[in-house]
Protein backbone atom coordinates (compact mmCIF):
# COMPACT_ATOMS: atom_id res chain seq x y z
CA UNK A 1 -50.15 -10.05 48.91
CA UNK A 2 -53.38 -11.59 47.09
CA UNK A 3 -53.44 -12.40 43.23
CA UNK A 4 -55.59 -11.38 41.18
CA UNK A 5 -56.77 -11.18 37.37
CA UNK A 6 -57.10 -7.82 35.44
CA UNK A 7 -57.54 -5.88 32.19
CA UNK A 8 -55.06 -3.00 31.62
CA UNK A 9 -55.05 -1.22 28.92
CA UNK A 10 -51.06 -0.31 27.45
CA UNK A 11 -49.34 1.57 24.74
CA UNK A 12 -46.27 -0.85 23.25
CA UNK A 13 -43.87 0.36 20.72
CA UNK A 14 -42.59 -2.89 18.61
CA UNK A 15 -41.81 -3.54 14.89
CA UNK A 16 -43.60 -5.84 13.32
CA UNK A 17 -42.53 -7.17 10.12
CA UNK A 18 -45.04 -6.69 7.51
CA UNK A 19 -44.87 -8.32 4.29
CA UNK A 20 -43.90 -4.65 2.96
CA UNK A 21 -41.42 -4.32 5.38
CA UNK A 22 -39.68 -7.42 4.66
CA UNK A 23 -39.89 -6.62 0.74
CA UNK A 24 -38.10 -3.46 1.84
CA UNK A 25 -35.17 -4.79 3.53
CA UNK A 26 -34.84 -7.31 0.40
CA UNK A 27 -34.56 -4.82 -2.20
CA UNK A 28 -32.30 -2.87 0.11
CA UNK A 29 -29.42 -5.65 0.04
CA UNK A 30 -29.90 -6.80 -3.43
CA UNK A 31 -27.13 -5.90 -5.36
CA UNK A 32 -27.67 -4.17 -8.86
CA UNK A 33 -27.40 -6.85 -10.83
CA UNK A 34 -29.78 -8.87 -8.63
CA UNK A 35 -32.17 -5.85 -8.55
CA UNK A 36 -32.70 -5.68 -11.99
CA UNK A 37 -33.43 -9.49 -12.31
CA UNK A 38 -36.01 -8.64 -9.61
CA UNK A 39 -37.53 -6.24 -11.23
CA UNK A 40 -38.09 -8.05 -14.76
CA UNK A 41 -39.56 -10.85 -12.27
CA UNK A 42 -41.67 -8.29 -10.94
CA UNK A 43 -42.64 -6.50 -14.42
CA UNK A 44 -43.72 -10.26 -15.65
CA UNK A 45 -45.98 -11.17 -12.67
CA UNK A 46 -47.70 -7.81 -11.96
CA UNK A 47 -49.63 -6.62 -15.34
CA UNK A 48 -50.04 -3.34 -13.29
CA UNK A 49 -46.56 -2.32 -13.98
CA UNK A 50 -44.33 -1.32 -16.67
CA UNK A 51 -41.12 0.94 -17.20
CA UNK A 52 -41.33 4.65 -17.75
CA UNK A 53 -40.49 5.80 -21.21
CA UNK A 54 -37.11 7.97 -20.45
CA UNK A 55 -36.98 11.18 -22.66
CA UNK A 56 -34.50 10.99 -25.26
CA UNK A 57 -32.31 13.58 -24.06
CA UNK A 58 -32.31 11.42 -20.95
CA UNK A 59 -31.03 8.02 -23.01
CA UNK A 60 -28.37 9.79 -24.40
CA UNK A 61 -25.14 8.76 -23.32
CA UNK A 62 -23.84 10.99 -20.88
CA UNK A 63 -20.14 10.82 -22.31
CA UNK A 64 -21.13 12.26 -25.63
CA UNK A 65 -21.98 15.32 -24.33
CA UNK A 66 -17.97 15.39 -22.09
CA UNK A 67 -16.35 14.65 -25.66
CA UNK A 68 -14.21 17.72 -26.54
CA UNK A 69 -15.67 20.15 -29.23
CA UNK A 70 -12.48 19.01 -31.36
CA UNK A 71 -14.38 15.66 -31.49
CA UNK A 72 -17.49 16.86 -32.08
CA UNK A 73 -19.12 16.61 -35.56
CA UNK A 74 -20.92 19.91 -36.69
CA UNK A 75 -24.11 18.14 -37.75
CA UNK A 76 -26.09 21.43 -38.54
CA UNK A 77 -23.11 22.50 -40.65
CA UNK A 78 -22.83 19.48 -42.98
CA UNK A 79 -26.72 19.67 -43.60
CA UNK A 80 -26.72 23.27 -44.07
CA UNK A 81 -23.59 22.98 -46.62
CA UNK A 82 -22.56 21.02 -49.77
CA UNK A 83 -21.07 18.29 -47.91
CA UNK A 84 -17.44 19.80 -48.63
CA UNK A 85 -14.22 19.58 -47.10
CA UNK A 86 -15.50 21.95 -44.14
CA UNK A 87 -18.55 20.10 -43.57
CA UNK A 88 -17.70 17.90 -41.04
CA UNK A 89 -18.08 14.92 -43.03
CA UNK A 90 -16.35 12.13 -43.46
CA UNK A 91 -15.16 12.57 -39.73
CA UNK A 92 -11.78 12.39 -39.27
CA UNK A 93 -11.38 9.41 -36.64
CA UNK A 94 -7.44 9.53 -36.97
CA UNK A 95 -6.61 11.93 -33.96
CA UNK A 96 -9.25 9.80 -31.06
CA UNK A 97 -8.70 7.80 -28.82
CA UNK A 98 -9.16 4.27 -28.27
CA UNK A 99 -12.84 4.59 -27.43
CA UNK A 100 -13.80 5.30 -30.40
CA UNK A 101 -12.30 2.54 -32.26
CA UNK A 102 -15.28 0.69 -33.98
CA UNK A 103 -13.01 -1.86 -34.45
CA UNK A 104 -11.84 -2.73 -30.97
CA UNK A 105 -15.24 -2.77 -29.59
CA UNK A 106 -16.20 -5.71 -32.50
CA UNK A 107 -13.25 -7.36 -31.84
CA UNK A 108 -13.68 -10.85 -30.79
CA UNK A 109 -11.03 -13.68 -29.80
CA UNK A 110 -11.14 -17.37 -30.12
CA UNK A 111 -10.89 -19.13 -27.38
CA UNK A 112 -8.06 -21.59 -26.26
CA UNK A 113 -10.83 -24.63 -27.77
CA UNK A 114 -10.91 -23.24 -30.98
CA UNK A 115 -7.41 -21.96 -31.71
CA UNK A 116 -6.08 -25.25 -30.76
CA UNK A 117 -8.43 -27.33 -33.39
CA UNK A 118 -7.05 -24.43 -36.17
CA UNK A 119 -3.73 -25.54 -35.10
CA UNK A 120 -4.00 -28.99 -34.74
CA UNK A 121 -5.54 -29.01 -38.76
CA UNK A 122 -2.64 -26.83 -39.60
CA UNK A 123 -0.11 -29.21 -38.04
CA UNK A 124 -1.39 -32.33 -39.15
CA UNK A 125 -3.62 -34.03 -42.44
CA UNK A 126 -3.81 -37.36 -41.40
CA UNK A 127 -7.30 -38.27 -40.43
CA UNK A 128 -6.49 -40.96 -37.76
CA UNK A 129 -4.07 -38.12 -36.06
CA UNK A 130 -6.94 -35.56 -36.57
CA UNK A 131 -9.50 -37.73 -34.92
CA UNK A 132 -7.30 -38.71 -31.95
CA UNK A 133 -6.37 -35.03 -31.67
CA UNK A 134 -10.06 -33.56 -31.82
CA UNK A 135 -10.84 -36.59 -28.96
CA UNK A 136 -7.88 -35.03 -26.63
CA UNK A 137 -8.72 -31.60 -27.01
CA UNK A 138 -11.70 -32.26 -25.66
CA UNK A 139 -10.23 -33.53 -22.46
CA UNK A 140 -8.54 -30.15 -22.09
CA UNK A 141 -9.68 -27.97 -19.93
CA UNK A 142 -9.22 -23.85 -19.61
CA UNK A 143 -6.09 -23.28 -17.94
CA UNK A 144 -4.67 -26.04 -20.88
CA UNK A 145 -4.22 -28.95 -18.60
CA UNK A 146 -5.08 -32.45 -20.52
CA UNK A 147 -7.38 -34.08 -17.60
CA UNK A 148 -8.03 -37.35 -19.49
CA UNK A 149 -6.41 -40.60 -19.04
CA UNK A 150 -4.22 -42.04 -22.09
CA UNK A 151 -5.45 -45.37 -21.71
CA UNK A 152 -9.15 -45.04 -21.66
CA UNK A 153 -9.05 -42.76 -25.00
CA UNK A 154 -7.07 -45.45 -26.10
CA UNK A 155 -9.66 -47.97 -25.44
CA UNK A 156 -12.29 -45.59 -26.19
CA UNK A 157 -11.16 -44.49 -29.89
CA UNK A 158 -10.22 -48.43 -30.87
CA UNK A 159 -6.26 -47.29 -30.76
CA UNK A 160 -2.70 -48.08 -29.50
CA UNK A 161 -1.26 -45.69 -26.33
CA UNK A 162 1.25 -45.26 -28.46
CA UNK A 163 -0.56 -43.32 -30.38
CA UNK A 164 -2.13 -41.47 -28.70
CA UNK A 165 0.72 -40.33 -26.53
CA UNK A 166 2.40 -39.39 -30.03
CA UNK A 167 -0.67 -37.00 -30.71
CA UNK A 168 -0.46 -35.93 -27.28
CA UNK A 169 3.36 -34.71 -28.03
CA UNK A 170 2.04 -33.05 -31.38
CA UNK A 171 -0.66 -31.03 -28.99
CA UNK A 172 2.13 -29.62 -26.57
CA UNK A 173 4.14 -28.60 -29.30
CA UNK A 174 1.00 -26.08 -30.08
CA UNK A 175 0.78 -22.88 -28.82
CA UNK A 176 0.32 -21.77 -26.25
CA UNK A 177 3.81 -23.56 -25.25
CA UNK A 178 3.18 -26.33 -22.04
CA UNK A 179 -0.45 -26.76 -23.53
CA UNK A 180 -1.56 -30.28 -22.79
CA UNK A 181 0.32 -31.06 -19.84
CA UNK A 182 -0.50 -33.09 -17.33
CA UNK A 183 0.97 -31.20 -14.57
CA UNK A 184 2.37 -28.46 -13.40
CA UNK A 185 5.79 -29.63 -13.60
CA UNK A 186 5.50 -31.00 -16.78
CA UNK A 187 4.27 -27.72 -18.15
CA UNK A 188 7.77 -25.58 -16.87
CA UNK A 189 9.03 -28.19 -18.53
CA UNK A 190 8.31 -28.12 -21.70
CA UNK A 191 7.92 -24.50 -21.58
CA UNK A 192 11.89 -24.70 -20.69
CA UNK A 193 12.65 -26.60 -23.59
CA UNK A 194 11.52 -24.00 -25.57
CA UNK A 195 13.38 -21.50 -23.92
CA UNK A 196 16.11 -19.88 -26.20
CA UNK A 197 18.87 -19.53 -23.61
CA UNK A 198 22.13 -21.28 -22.51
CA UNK A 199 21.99 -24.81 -22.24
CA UNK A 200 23.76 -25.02 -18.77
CA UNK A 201 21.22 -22.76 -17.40
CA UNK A 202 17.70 -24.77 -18.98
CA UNK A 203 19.37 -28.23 -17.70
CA UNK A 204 20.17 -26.25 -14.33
CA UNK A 205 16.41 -25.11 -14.48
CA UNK A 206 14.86 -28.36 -15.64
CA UNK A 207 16.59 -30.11 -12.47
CA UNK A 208 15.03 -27.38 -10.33
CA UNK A 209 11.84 -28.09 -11.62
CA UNK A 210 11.80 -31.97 -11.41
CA UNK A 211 13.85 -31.97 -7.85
CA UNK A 212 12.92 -28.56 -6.15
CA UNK A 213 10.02 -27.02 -7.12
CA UNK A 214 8.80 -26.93 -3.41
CA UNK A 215 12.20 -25.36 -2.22
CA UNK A 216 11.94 -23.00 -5.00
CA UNK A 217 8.50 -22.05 -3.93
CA UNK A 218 9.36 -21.43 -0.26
CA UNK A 219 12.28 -19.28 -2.06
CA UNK A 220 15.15 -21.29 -0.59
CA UNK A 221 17.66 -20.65 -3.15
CA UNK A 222 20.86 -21.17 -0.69
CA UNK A 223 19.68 -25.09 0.15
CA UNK A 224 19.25 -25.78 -3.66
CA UNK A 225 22.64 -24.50 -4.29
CA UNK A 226 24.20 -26.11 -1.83
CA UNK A 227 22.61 -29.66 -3.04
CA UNK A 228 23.13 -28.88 -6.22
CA UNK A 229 26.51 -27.91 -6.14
CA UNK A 230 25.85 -24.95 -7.73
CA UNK A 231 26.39 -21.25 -7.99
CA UNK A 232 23.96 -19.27 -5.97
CA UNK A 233 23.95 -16.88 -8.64
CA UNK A 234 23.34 -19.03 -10.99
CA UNK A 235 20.53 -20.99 -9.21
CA UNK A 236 18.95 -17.53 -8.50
CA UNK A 237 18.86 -16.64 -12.51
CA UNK A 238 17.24 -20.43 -13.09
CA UNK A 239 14.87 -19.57 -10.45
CA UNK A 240 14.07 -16.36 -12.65
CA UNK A 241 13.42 -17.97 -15.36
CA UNK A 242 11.47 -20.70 -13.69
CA UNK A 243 9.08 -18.16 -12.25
CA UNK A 244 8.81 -16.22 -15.52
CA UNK A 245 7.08 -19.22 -16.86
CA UNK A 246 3.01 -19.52 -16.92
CA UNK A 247 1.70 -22.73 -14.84
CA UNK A 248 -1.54 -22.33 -16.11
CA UNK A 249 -1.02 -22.00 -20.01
CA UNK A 250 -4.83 -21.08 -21.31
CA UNK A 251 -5.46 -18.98 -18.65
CA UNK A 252 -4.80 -15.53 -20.94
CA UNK A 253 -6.88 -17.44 -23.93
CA UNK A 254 -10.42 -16.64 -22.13
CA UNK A 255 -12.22 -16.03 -25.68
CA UNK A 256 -16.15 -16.44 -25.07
CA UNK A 257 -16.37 -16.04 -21.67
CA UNK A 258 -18.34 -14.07 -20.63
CA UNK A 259 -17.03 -10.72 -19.08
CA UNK A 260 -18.83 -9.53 -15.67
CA UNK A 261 -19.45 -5.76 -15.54
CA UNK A 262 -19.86 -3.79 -12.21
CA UNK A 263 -22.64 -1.59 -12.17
CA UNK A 264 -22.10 1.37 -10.32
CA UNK A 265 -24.85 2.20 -7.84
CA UNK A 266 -24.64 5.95 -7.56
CA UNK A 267 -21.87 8.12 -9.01
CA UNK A 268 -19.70 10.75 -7.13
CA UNK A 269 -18.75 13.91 -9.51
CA UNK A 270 -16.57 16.52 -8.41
CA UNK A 271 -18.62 20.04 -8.78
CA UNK A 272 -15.98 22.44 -7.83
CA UNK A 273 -14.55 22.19 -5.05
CA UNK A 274 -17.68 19.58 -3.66
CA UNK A 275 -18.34 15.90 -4.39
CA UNK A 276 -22.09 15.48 -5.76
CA UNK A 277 -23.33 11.96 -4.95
CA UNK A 278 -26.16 11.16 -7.54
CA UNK A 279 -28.09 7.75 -7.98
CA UNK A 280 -27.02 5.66 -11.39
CA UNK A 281 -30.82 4.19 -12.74
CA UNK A 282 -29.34 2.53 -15.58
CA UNK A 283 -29.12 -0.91 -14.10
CA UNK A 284 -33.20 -1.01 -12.62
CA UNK A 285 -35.96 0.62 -14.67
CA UNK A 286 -38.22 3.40 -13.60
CA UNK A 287 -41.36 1.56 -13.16
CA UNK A 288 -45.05 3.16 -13.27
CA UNK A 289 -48.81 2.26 -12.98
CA UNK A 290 -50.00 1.57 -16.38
CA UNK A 291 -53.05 4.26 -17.05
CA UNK A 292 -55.25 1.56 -18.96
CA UNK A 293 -55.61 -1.01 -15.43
CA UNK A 294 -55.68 2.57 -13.05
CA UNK A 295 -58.83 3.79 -15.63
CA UNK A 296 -60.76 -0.11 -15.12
CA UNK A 297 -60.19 0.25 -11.68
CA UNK A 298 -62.09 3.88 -11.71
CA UNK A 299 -64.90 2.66 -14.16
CA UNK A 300 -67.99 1.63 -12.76
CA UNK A 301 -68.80 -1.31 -15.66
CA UNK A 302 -65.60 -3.44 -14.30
CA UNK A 303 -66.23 -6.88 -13.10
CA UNK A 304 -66.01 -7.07 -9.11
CA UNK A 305 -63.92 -9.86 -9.31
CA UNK A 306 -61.42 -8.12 -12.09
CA UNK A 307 -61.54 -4.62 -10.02
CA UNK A 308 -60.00 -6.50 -6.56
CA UNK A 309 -57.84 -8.25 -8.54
CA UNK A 310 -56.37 -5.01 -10.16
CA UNK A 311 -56.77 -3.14 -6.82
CA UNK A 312 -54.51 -6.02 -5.19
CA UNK A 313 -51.98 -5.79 -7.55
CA UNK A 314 -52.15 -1.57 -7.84
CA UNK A 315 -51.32 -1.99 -3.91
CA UNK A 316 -48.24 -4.58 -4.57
CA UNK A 317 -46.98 -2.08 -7.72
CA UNK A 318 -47.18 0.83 -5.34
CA UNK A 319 -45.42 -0.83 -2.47
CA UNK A 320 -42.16 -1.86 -5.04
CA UNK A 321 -42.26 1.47 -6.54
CA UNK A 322 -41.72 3.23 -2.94
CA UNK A 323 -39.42 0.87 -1.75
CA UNK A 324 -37.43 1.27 -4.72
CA UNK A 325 -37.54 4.89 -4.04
CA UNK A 326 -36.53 3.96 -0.73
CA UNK A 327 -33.49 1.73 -1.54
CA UNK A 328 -32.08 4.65 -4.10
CA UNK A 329 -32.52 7.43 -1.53
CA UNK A 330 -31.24 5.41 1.43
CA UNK A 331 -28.13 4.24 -1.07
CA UNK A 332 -27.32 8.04 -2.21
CA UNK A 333 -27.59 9.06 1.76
CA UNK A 334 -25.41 6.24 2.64
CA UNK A 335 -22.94 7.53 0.08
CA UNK A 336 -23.05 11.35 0.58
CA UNK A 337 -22.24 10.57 4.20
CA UNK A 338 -18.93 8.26 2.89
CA UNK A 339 -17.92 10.84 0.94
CA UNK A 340 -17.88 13.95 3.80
CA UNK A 341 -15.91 10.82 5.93
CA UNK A 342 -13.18 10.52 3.53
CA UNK A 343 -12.91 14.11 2.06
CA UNK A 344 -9.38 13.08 2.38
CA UNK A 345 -9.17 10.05 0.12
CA UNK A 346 -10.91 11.91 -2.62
CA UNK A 347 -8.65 15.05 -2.89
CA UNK A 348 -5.78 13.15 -1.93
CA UNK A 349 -5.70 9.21 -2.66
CA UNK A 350 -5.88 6.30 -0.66
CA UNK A 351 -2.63 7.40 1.77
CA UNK A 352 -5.39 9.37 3.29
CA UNK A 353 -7.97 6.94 3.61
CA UNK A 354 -9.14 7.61 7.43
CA UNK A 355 -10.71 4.30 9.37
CA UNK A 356 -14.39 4.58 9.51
CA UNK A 357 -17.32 2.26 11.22
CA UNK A 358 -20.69 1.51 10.20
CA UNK A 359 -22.13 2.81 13.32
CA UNK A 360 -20.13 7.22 12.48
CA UNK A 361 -22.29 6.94 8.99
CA UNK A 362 -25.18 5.40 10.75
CA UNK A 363 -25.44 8.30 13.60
CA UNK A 364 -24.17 10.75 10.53
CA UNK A 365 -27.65 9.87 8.39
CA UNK A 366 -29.93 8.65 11.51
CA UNK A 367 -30.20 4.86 10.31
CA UNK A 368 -29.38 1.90 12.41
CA UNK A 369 -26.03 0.30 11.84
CA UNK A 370 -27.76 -3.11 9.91
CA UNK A 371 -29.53 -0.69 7.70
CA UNK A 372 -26.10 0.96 6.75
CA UNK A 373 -25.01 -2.58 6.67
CA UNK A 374 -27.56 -3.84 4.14
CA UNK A 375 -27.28 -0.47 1.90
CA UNK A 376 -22.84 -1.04 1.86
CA UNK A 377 -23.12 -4.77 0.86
CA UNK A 378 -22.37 -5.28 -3.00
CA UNK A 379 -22.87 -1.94 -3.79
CA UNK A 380 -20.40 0.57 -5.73
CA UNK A 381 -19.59 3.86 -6.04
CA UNK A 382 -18.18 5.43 -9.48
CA UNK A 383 -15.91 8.01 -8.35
CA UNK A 384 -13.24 10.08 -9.99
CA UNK A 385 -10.58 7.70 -8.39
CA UNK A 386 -11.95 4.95 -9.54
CA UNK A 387 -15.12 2.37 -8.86
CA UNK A 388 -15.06 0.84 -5.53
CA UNK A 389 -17.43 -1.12 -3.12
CA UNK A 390 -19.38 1.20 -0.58
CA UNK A 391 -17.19 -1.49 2.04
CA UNK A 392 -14.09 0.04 0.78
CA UNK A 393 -14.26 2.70 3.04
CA UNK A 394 -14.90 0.76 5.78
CA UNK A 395 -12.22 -0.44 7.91
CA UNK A 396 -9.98 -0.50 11.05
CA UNK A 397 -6.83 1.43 11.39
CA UNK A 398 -3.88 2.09 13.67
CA UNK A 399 -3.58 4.91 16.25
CA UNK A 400 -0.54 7.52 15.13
CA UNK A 401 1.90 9.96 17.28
CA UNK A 402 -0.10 12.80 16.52
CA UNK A 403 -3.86 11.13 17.77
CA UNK A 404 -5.03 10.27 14.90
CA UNK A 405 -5.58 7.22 13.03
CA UNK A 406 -4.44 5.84 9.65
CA UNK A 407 -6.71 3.38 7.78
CA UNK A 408 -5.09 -0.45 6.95
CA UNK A 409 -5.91 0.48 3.38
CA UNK A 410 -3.43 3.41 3.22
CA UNK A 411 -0.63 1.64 5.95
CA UNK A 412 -0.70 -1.51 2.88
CA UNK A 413 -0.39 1.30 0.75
CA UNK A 414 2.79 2.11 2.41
CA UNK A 415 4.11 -1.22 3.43
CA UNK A 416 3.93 -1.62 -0.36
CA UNK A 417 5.74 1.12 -1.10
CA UNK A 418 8.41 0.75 0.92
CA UNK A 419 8.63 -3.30 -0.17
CA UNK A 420 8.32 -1.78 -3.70
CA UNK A 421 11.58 0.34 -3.30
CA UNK A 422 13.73 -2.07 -1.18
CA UNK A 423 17.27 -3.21 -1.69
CA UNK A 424 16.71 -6.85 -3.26
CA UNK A 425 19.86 -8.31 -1.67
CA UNK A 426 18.61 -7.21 1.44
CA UNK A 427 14.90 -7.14 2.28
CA UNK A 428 13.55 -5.46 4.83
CA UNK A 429 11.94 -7.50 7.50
CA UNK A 430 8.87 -7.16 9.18
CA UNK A 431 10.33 -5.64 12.52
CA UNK A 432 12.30 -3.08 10.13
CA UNK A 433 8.70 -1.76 8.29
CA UNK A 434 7.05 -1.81 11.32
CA UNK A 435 9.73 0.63 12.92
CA UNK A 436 9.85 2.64 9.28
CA UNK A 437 6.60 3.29 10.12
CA UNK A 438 6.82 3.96 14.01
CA UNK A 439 9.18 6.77 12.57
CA UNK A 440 6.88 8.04 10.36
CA UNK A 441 4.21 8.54 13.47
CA UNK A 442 2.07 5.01 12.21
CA UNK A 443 2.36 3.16 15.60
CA UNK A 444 2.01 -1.02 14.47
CA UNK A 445 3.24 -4.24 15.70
CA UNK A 446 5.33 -6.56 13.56
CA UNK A 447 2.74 -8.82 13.68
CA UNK A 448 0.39 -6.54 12.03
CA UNK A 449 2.84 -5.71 9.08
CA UNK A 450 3.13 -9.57 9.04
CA UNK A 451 -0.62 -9.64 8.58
CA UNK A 452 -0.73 -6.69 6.10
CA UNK A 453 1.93 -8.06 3.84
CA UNK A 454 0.29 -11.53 3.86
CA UNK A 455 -2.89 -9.85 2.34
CA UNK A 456 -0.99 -7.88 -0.45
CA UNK A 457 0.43 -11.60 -1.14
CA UNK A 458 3.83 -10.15 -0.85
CA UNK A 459 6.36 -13.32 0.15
CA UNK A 460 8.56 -12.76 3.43
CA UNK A 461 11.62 -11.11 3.26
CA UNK A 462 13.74 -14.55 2.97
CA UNK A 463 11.90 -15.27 -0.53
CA UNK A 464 12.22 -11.81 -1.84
CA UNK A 465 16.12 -11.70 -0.89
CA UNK A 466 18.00 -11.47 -4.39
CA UNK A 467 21.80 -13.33 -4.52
């Protein structure tokens, strides 16, 4: 057969990613918090755009207008009156809620820093003590663990060890109780000390803690008794107390860090007897061509050079603002399709949570299964049962006796029930759940429960047995 060269002309159908494109799929996985970064990036780099100016009935906060009419203040009656008794006015804040507590929402706490200096003044006048104490405090971290070295703020500060392990004592006698500690162990310790109960029962504890604190963790109970020569009764009520203890004593004294919010990326309302998915907008502005560069772009007495410049960045402004729209409408489609998937988890709770794959919701809306992918990633859903990630109602489940299948979220759901209302002298091990819940129609391996339980950080059944 001879060779030979040609020209054929062929249609080809391939994607090629466009600078657009890829700006597309960027925004698409961003979560909200991210996207609004991008967008102030985007609003200080492209004089084109700026943010819409909402309408004020638009800005209002939405939960005014759900607040009960017994809450309400008749504004049109105080004006219209004298001001009197059945004006409206003062309200009467006494019969709301928490919400509305101007107080709580000002309310600020110190953090574990600054409530130990107040202390440490409080406890002590001398200035050498104060300025050994201010130097150690520093070398506290948050969970209230001293991290320094008593030698080198010895030699540091010009002062004895001595004293500075006797300023050191003065600290852990602050509260939080175990504050200053260089371990773990020496935190139960001292936190024992301060225990008010029998003193059989803290010198029974403190042993545990100096001798067995790894037996104690892997909950055996029986060994320690049997070393100790105790009671396993007795060893089991130390234990109780032992574990009642904080190891990490700062870590409830947070004070001015900074609290992460999540931002809900559309919001499921129950209308009736259907869920309405609707985008939130609060987190990313509405963004728009400002009129002023869209008029010098019209008028005929621009510059050349000014008017491609301005058309160049009208064609960037336009290409965020529809792939914006994009993200939000691919988002609420995402979501709509979620919520006619688990109909059941929304009328009934999370026992009814049905396993569900990327690919149902990506036939369901006529996406590809990355798409679906990108739009579930870091994204949440406000719902009447709560605010969860779009991935939340994703997952695998287990086949039951009547064909269907049951969703890992709702079989931990159960495994923690059942855990939850067990007879503490004897567990139930993970052959027993898994036939519980063979008899309830949920067909699972006891290797599965193992794995299950392990996730809901529940201990095996030979550290939850009670004595």
């Amino acid at each position: 057969m001879e060779m030979s060269y040609g020209m054929v002309q062929q249609q080809v159908q391939k994607l090629v990613m466009t600078p657009q494109l890829r700006q597309a799929i960027q925004l698409l996985q961003l979560p909200t918090v991210d996207l609004a970064q991008y967008v102030q990036n985007e609003l200080l780099a492209n004089p084109v755009l700026e943010e819409a100016d909402l309408p004020a009935e638009a800005s209002t906060d939405q939960s005014e207008t759900s607040r009960s009419d017994d809450n309400r203040i008749d504004w049109e009656g105080y004006f219209a009156g004298d001001g009197g008794a059945d004006s409206g006015w003062p309200p009467d804040l006494s019969d709301r809620d928490g919400d509305d507590d101007p107080v709580r929402l000002v309310r600020w706490e110190p953090s574990l820093a600054e409530r130990l200096h107040v202390e440490l003044r409080v406890a002590s006048t001398c200035p050498r003590t104060l300025r050994i104490g201010e130097y150690l405090l520093g070398c506290i971290d948050d969970s209230g663990f001293f991290r320094g070295d008593v030698c080198d703020v010895a030699v540091a500060l010009g002062v004895t060890e001595s004293e500075v392990e006797e300023v050191l004592r003065l600290i852990q006698c602050l509260d939080p109780v175990g504050v200053g500690s260089r371990s773990v162990q020496e935190c139960l310790e001292l936190q024992i000390s301060a225990k008010s109960a029998p003193d059989d029962l803290r010198a029974l504890a403190m042993r545990i803690v100096r001798e067995y604190l790894d037996d104690l963790a892997e909950g055996r109970i029986t060994r320690i008794a049997s070393e100790l020569g105790a009671d396993v009764a007795q060893v089991q009520e130390a234990a109780d107390m032992i574990r009642a203890l904080s190891p990490r004593p700062g870590q409830d004294y947070g004070g001015g860090a900074q609290a992460r919010y999540i931002i809900p990326d559309v919001i499921v309302d129950k209308v009736g007897d259907d869920y309405v998915v609707t985008p939130c907008d609060s987190a990313s502005p509405r963004l728009v061509i400002n009129n002023v560069y869209r008029a010098m772009l019209s008028d005929t007495r621009t510059d050349p050079a000014a008017r491609d410049f301005i058309r160049e960045r009208l064609n960037s402004a336009a290409w965020l603002i529809r792939a914006l729209g994009q993200r939000r409408g691919t988002i609420t489609k995402v979501a709509t399709s979620i919520v006619a998937h688990q109909r059941g988890f929304f009328d009934r709770g999370i026992l009814h949570l049905r396993p569900l794959t990327l690919r149902e919701v990506a036939v369901d809306i006529d996406m590809h299964e990355s798409t679906v992918s990108r739009a579930t990633a870091g994204k949440y859903a406000q719902t009447p049962r709560g605010t969860f990630e779009l991935r939340f109602f994703f997952g695998s489940g287990v086949s039951t006796s009547d064909g269907d299948t049951a969703s890992a979220a709702s079989i931990k759901k159960y495994i923690k029930e059942m855990i939850a209302s067990e007879d503490a002298k004897s567990p139930l091990s993970d052959q027993q759940i898994a036939d519980a819940l063979t008899c309830e129609g949920i067909c699972i391996s006891r290797r599965t429960v193992a794995k299950y339980r392990g996730e809901l950080e529940i201990p095996a059944s030979a550290r939850r047995r009670r004595y």
